[in-house]
C-alpha atoms as a PDB file:
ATOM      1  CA  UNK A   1      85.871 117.807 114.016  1.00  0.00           C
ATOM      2  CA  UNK A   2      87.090 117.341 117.979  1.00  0.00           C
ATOM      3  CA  UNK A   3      83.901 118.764 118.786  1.00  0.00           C
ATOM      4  CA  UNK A   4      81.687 116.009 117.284  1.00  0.00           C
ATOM      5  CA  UNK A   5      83.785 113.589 118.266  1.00  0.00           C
ATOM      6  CA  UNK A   6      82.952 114.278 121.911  1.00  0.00           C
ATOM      7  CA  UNK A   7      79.317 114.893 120.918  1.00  0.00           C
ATOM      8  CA  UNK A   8      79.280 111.315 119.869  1.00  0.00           C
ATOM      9  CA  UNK A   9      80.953 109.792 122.686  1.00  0.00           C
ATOM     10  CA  UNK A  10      78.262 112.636 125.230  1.00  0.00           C
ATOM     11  CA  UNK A  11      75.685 110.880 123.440  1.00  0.00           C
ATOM     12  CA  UNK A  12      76.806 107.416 123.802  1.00  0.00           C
ATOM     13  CA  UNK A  13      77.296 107.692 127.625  1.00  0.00           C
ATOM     14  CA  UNK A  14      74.318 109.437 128.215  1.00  0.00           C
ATOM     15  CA  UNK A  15      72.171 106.800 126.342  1.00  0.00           C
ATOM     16  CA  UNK A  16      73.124 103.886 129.112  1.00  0.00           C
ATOM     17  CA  UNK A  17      72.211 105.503 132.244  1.00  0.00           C
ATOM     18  CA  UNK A  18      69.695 103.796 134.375  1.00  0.00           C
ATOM     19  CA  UNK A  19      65.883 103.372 133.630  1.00  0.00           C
ATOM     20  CA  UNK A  20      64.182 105.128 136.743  1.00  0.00           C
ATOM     21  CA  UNK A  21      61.638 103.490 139.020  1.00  0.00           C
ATOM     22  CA  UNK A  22      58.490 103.040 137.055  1.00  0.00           C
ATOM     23  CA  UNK A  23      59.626 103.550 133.672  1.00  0.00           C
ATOM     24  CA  UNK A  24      58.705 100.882 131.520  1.00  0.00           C
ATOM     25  CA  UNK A  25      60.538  97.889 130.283  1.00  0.00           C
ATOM     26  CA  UNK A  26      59.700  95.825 126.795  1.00  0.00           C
ATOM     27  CA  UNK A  27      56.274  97.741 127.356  1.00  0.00           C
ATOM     28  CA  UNK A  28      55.587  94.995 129.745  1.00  0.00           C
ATOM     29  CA  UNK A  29      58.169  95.348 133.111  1.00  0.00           C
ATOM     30  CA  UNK A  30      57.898  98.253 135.566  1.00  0.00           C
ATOM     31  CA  UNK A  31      60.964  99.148 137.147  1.00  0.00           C
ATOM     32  CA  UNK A  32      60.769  99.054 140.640  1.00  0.00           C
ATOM     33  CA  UNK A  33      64.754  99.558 141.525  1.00  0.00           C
ATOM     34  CA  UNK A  34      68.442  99.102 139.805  1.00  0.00           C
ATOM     35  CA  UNK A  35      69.826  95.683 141.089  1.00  0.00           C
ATOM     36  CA  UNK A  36      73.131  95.899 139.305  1.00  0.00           C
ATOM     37  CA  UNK A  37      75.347  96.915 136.514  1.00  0.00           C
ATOM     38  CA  UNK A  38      77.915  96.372 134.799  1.00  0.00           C
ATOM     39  CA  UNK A  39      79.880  96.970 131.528  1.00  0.00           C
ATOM     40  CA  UNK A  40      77.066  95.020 129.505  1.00  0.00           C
ATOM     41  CA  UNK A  41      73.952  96.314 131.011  1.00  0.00           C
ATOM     42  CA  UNK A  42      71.904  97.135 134.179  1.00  0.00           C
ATOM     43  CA  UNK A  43      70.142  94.474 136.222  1.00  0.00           C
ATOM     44  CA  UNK A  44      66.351  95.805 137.444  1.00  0.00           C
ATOM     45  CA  UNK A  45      63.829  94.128 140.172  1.00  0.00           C
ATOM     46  CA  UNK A  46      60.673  94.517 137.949  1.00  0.00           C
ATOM     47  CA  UNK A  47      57.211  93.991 138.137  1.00  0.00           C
ATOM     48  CA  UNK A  48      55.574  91.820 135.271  1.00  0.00           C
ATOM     49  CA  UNK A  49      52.552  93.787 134.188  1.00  0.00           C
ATOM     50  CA  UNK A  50      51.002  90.845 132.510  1.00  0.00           C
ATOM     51  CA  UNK A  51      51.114  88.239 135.167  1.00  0.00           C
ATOM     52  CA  UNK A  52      52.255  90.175 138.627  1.00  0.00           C
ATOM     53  CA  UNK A  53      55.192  88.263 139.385  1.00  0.00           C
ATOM     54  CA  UNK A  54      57.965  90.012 140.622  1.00  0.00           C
ATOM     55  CA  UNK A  55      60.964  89.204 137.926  1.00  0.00           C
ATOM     56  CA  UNK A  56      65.207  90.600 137.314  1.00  0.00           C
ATOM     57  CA  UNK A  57      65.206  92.180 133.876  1.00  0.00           C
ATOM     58  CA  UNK A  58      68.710  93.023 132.223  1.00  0.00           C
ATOM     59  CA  UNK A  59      68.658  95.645 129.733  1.00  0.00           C
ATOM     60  CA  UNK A  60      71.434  95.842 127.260  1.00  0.00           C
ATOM     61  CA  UNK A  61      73.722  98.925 127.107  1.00  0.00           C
ATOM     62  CA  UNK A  62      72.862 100.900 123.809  1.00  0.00           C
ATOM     63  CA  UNK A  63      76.037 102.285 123.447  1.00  0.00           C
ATOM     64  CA  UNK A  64      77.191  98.077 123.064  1.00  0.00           C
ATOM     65  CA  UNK A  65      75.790  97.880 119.948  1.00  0.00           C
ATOM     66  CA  UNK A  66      73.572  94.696 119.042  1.00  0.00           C
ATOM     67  CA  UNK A  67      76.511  92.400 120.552  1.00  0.00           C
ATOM     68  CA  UNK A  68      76.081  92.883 124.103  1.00  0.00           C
END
C-alpha cells in the first residue's frame, strides 16, 4: 500500500515539470523559454503561432487539480 502511495505522489510531481523550448502550448504557443514558476504554475515567453506576436503563457500545475 506505501508503495502506491509514493507512486501517486512520483506521478504527481513528475506531471508539473516544465514544458521544454518548442513544445507546444494550447496547440497554438511555442515555448521559447521558462519565465517563472511558482506553486500554481510556470510562466513561458511564447510565440503565438497564429498571429506572431511574442506573448507570457501560464500553464496550470496538473497536479493542482482544476482549482489552480
Amino acid at each position: 500500500m506505501r508503495f502506491f502511495s509514493y507512486l501517486s505522489s512520483f506521478i504527481n510531481n513528475w506531471r508539473d515539470y516544465p514544458a521544454e523550448e518548442n513544445t507546444i502550448l494550447g496547440n497554438r504557443y511555442t515555448v521559447q523559454q521558462r519565465i517563472g514558476e511558482g506553486s500554481y504554475g510556470i510562466l513561458y515567453k511564447c510565440m503565438d503561432q497564429q498571429s506572431g506576436d511574442v506573448v507570457a503563457v501560464k500553464q496550470s500545475r496538473p497536479s493542482k487539480g482544476d482549482y489552480a
